[in-house]
C-alpha atoms as a PDB file:
ATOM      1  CA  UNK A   1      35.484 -51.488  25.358  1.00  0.00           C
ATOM      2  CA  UNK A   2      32.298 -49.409  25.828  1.00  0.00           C
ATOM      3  CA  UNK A   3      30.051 -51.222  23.307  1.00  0.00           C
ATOM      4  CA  UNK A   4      31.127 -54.321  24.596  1.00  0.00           C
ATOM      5  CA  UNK A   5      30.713 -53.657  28.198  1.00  0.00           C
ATOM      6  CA  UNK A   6      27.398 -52.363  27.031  1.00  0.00           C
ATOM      7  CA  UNK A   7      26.335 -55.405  25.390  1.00  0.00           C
ATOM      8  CA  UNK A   8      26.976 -57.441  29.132  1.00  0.00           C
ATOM      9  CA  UNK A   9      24.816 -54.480  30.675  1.00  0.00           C
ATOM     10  CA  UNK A  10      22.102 -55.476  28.833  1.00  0.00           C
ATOM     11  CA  UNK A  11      22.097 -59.083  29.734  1.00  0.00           C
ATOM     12  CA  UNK A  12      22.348 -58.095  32.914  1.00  0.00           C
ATOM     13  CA  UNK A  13      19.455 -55.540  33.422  1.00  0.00           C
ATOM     14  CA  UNK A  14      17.055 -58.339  31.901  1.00  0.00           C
ATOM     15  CA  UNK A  15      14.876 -59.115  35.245  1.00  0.00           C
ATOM     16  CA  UNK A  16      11.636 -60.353  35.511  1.00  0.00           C
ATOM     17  CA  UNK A  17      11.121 -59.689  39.353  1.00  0.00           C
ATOM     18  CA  UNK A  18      12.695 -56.131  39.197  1.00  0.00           C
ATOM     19  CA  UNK A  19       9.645 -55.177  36.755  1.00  0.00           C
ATOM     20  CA  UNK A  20       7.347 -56.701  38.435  1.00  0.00           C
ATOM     21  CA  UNK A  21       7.879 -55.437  42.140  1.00  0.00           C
ATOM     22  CA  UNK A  22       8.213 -51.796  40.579  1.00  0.00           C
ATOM     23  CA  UNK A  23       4.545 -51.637  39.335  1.00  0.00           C
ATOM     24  CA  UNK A  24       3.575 -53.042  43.170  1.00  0.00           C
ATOM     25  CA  UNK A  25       5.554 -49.831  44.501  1.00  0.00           C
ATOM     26  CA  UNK A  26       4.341 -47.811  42.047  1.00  0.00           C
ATOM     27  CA  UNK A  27       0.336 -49.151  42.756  1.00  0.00           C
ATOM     28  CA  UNK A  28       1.412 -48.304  46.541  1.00  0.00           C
ATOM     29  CA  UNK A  29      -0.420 -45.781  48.849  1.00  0.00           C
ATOM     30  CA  UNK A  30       3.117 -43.418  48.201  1.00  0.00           C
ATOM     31  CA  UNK A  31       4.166 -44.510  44.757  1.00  0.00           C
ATOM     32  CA  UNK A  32       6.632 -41.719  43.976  1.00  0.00           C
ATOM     33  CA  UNK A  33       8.723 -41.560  47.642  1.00  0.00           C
ATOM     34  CA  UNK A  34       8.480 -45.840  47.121  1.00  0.00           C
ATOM     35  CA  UNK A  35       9.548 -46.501  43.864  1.00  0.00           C
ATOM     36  CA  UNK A  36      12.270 -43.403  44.512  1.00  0.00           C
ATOM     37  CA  UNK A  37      13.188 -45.660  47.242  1.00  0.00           C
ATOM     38  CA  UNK A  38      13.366 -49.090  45.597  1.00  0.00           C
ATOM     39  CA  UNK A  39      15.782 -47.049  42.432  1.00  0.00           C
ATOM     40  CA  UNK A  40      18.200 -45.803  45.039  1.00  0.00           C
ATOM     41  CA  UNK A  41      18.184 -49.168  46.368  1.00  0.00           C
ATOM     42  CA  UNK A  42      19.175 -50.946  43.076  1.00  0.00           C
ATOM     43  CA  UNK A  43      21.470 -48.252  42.267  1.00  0.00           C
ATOM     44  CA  UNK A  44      23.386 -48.324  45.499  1.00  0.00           C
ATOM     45  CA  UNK A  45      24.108 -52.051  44.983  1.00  0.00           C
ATOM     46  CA  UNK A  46      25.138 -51.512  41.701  1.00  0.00           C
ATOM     47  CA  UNK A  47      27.623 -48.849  42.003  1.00  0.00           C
ATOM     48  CA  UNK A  48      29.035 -50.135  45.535  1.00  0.00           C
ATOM     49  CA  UNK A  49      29.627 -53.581  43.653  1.00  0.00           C
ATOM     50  CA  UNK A  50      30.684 -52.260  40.000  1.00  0.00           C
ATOM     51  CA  UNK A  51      33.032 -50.226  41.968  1.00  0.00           C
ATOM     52  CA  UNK A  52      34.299 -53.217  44.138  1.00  0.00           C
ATOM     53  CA  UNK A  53      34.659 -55.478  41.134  1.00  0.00           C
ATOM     54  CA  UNK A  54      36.609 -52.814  39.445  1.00  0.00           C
ATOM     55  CA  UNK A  55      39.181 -52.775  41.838  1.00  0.00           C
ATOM     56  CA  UNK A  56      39.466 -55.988  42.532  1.00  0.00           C
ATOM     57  CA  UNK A  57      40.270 -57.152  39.692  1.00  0.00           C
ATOM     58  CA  UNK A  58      42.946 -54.376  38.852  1.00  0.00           C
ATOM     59  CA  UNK A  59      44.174 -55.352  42.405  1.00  0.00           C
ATOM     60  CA  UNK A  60      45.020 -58.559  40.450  1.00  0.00           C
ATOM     61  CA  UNK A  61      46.987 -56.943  37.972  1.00  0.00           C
ATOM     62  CA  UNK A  62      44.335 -57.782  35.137  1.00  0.00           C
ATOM     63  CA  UNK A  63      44.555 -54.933  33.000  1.00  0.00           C
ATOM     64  CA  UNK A  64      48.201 -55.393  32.805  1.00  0.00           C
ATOM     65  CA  UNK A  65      49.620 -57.238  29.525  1.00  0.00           C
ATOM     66  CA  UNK A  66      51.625 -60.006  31.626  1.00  0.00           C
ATOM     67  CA  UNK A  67      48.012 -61.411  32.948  1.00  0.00           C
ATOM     68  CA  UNK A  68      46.995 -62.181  29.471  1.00  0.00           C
ATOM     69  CA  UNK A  69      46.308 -65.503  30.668  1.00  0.00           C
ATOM     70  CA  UNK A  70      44.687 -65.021  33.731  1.00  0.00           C
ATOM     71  CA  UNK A  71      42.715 -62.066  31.819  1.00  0.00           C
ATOM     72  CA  UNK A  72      40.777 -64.421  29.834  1.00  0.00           C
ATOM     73  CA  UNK A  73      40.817 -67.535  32.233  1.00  0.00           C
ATOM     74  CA  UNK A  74      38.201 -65.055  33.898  1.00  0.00           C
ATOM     75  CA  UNK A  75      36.193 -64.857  30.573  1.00  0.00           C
ATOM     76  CA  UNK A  76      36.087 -68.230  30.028  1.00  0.00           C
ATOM     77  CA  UNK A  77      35.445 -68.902  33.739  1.00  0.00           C
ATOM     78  CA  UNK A  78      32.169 -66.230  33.998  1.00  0.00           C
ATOM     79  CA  UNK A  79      30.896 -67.798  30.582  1.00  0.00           C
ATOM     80  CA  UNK A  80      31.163 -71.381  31.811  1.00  0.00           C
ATOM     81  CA  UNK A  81      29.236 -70.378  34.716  1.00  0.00           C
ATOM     82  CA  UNK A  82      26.685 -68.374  33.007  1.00  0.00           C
ATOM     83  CA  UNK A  83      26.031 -71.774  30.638  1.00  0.00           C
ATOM     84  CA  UNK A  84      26.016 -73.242  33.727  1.00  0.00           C
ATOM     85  CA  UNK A  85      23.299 -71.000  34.930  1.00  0.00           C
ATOM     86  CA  UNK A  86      21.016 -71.268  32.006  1.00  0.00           C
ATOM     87  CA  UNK A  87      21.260 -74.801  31.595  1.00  0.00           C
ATOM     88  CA  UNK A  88      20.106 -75.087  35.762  1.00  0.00           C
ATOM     89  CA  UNK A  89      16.907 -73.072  34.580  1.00  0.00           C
ATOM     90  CA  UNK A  90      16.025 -75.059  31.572  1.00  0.00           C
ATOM     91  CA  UNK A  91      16.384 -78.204  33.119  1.00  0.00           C
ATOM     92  CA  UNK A  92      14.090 -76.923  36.288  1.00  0.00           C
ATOM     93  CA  UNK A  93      11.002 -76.855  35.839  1.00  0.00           C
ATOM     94  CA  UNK A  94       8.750 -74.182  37.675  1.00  0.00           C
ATOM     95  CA  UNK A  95       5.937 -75.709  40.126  1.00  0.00           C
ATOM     96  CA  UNK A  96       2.321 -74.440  39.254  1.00  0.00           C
ATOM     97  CA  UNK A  97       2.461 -70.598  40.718  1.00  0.00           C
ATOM     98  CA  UNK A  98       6.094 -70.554  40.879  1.00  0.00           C
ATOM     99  CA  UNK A  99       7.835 -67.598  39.774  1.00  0.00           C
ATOM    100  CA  UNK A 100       9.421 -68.657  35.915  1.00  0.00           C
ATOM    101  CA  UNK A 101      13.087 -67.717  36.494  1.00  0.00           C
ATOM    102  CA  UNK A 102      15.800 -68.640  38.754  1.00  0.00           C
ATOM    103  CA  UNK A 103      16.396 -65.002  40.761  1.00  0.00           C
ATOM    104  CA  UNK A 104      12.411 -65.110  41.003  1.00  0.00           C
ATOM    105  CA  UNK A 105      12.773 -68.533  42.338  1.00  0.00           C
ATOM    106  CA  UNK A 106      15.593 -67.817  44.846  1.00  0.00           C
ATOM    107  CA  UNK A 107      14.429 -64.252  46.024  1.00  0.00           C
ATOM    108  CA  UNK A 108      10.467 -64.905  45.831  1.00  0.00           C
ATOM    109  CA  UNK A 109       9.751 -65.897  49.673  1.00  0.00           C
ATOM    110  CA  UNK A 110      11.546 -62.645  51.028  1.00  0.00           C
ATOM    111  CA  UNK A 111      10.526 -59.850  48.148  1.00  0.00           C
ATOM    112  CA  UNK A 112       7.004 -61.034  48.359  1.00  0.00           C
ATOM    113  CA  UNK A 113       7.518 -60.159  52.431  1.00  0.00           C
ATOM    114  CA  UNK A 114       9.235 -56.866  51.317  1.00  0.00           C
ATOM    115  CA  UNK A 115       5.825 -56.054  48.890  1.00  0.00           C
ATOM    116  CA  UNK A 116       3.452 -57.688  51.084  1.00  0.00           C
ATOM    117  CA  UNK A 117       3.401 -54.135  52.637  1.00  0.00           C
ATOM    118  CA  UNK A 118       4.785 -51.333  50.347  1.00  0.00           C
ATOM    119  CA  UNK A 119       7.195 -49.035  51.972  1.00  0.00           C
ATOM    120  CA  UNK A 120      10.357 -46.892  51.437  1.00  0.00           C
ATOM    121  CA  UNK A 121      12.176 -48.572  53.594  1.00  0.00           C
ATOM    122  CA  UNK A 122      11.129 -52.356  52.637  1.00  0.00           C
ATOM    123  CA  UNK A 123      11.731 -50.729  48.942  1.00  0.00           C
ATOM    124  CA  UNK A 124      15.161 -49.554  49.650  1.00  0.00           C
ATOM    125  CA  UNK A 125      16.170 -53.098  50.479  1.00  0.00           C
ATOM    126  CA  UNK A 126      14.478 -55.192  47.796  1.00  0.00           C
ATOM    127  CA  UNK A 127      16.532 -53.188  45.301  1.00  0.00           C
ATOM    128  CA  UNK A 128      19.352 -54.010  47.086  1.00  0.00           C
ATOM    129  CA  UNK A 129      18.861 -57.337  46.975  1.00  0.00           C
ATOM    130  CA  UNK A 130      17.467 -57.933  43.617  1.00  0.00           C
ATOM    131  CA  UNK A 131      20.603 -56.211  41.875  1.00  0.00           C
ATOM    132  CA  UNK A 132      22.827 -58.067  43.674  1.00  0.00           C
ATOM    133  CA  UNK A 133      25.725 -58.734  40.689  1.00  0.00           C
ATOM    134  CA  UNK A 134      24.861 -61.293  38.502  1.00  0.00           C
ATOM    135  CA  UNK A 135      27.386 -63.595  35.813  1.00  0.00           C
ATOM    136  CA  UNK A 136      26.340 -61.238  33.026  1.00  0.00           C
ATOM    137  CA  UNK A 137      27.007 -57.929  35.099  1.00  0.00           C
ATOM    138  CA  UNK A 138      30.286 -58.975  36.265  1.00  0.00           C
ATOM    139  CA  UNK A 139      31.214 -59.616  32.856  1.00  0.00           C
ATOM    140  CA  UNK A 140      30.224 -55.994  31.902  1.00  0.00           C
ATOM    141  CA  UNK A 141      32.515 -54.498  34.670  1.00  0.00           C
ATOM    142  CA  UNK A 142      35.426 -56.942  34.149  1.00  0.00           C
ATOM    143  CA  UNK A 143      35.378 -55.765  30.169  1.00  0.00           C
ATOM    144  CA  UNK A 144      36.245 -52.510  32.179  1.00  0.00           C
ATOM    145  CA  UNK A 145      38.572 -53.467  34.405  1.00  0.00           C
ATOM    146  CA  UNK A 146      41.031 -55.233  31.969  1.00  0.00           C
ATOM    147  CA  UNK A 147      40.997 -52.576  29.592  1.00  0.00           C
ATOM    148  CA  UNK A 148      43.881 -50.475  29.976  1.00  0.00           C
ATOM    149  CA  UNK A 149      42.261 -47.406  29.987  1.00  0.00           C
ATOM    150  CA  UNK A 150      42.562 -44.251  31.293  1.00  0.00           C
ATOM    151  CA  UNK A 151      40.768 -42.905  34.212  1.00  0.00           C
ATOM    152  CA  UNK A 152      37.898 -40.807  32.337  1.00  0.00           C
ATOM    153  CA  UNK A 153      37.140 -43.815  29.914  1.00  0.00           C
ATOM    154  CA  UNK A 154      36.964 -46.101  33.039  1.00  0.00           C
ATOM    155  CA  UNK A 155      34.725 -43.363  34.812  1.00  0.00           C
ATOM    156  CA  UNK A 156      32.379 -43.020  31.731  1.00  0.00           C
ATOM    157  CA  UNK A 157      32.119 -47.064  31.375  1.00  0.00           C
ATOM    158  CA  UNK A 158      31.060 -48.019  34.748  1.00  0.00           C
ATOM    159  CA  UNK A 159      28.548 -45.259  34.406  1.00  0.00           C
ATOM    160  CA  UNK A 160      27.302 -46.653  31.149  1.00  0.00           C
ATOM    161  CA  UNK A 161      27.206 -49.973  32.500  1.00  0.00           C
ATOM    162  CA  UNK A 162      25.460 -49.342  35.643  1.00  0.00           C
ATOM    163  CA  UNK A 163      22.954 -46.790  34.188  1.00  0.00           C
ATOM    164  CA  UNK A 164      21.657 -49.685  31.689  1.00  0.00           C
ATOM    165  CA  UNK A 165      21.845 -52.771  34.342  1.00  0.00           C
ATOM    166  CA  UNK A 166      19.382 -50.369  36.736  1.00  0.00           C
ATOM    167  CA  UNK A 167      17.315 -49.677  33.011  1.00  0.00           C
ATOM    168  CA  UNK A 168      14.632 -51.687  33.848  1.00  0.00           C
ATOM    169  CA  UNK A 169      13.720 -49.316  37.111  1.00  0.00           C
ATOM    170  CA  UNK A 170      14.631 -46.033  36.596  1.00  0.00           C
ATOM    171  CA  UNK A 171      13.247 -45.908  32.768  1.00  0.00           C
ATOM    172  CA  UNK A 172       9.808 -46.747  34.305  1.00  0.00           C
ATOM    173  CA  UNK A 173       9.854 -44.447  37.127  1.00  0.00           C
ATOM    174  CA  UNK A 174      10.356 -41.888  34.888  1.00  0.00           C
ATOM    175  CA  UNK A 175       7.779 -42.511  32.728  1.00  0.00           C
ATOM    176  CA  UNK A 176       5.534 -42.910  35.775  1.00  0.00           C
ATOM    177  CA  UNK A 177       6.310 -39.280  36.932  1.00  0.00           C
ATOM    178  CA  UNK A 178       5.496 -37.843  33.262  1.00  0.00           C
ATOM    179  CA  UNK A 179       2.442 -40.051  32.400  1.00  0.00           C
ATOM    180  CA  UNK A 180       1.593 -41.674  35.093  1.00  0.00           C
ATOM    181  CA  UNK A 181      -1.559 -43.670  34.302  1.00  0.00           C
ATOM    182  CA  UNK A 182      -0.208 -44.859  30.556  1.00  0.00           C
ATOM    183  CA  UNK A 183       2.951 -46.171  32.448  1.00  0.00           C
ATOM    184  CA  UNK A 184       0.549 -47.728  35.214  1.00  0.00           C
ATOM    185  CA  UNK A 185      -1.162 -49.444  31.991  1.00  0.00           C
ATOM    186  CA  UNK A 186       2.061 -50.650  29.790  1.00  0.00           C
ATOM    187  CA  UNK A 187       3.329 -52.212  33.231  1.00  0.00           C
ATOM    188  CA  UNK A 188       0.896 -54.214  33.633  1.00  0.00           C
ATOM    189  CA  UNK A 189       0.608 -55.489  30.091  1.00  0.00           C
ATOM    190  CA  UNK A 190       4.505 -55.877  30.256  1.00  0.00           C
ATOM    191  CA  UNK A 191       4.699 -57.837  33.617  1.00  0.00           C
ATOM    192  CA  UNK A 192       1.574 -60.585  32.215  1.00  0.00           C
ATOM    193  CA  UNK A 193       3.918 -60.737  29.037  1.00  0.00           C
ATOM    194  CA  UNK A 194       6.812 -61.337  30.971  1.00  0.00           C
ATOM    195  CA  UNK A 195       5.060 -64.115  33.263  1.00  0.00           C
ATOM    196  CA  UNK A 196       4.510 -66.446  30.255  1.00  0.00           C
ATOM    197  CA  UNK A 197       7.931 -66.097  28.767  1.00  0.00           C
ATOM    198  CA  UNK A 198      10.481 -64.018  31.334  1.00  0.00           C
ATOM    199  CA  UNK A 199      11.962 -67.659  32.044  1.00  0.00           C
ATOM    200  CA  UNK A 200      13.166 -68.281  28.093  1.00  0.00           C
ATOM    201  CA  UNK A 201      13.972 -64.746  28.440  1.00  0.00           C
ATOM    202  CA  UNK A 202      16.478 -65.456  31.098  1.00  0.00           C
ATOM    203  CA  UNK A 203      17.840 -68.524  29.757  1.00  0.00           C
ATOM    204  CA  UNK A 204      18.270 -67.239  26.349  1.00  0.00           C
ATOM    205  CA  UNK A 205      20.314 -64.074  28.081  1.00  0.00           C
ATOM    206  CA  UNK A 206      22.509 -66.024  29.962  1.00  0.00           C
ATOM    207  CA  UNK A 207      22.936 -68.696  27.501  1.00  0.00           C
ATOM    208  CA  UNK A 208      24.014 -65.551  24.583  1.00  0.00           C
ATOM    209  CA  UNK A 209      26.441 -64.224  27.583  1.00  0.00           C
ATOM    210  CA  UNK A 210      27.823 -67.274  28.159  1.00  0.00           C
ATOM    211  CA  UNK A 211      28.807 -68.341  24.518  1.00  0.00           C
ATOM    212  CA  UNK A 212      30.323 -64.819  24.240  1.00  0.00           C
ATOM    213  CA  UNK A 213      32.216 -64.638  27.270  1.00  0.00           C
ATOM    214  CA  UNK A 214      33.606 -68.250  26.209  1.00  0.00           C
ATOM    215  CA  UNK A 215      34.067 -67.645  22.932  1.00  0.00           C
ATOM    216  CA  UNK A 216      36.016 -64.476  23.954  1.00  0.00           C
ATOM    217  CA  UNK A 217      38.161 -66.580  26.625  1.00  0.00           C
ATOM    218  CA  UNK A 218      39.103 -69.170  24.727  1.00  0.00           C
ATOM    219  CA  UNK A 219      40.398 -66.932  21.426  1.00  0.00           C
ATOM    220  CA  UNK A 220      42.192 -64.982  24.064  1.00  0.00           C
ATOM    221  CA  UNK A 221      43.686 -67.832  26.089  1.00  0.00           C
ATOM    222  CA  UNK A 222      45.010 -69.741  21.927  1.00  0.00           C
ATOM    223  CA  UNK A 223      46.322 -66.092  20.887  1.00  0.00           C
ATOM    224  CA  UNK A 224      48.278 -65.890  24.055  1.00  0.00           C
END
C-alpha cells in the first residue's frame, strides 16, 4: 500500500512552477525566512488536504469490503481524468513566452504577482496555492484511504506521501542551507532544463498515472 501510494507521490510532486518560484525566493533579499515560508506554505496545503481526503473517503465507507465497487469506480474515475488532463496539455499548445504546462498556465498571472516582490508572506501563499491537490496526489492518498489498515500504517503513509509530493521544495531548501551557492547554481541549470521540456514532463506523468489508476480500476471493478 506504501510503495504504491509512493509511486502516485511521485507523479504528483513533479512541478515545473514549484521549482522555479523556489530559486526566485531563494535569490530574494531574505532567502532563508522566504523560502522557509513558501515550504510551510506547500506543506500546510498538503497535509490539511491529504488529511481531508483521507477522511472523506473513509466517511464513504471505502476501505470497507462491501464498496468494492465503488472502491475502484474511484480509480478508474481519477485515471480517466488524469488522461483527460494530459491529453488537454498535449493538444494545447503554449503561446510564445507562455509557461509549458497546464498548472503554469492556470496559476502564472497570480504567482508571478506573488514573486514580483519576494516576501514571507506572498511566499506562504504561493505554496498554498501551487500544491493545491492534484489527480495524481489524490490518487496517492485514496491508495491510503481504501486500504484497510491500521492506524500507524495509515499515519506512516500519509507522511510518506506528503513528504515526497512537497520533495521538490523542501529537498532544495535544504541543500540551500548546507551549500548554498552550488544549490543557487544546480537551480538554475535545473529550472532552464525544465523550461524546454517540463511540459512532456507533465504530460508523460499524468498520462503514466492515468493508465495505472485505470488499469487498476478496471481489474478491480471485472474481479468484483
Amino acid at each position: 500500500m506504501i510503495a504504491q501510494a509512493a509511486g502516485f507521490a511521485v507523479l504528483a510532486a513533479i512541478s515545473p512552477t514549484a521549482l522555479l518560484v523556489m530559486a526566485v525566493f531563494l535569490g530574494s533579499a531574505n532567502p532563508r525566512r522566504t523560502t522557509l515560508l513558501y515550504v510551510a506554505g506547500a506543506v500546510l496545503m498538503t497535509v490539511v488536504m491529504a488529511v481531508a481526503v483521507l477522511f472523506i473517503l473513509r466517511g464513504f465507507g471505502l476501505n470497507q469490503p462491501r464498496t468494492h465497487t465503488p472502491r475502484y469506480g474511484l480509480r478508474l474515475g481519477l485515471g480517466i481524468l488524469a488522461l483527460a488532463s494530459a491529453a488537454f496539455v498535449a493538444r494545447r499548445r503554449p503561446r510564445e513566452h507562455e509557461p509549458e504546462s497546464e498548472p503554469e498556465r492556470k496559476k502564472t498571472g497570480l504567482i508571478a504577482r506573488l514573486t514580483t516582490d519576494p516576501r514571507p508572506v506572498t511566499a506562504f501563499v504561493a505554496g498554498v496555492i501551487l500544491f493545491a491537490p492534484s489527480a495524481t496526489f489524490i490518487a496517492a492518498v485514496q491508495v491510503v484511504a481504501t486500504a484497510s489498515a491500521d492506524v500507524a500504517e495509515t499515519v506512516l503513509a500519509l507522511v510518506v506521501v506528503v513528504l515526497i509530493t512537497v520533495l521538490i521544495v523542501w529537498l532544495p531548501l535544504l541543500a540551500f542551507l548546507a551549500f548554498p551557492d552550488a544549490t543557487l547554481r544546480l537551480l538554475a541549470l535545473l529550472n532552464a532544463w525544465l523550461r524546454m521540456n517540463g511540459r512532456v514532463i507533465l504530460i508523460s506523468g499524468l498520462a503514466v498515472g492515468g493508465l495505472v489508476l485505470i488499469i487498476d480500476g478496471a481489474a478491480g471493478l471485472a474481479g468484483g
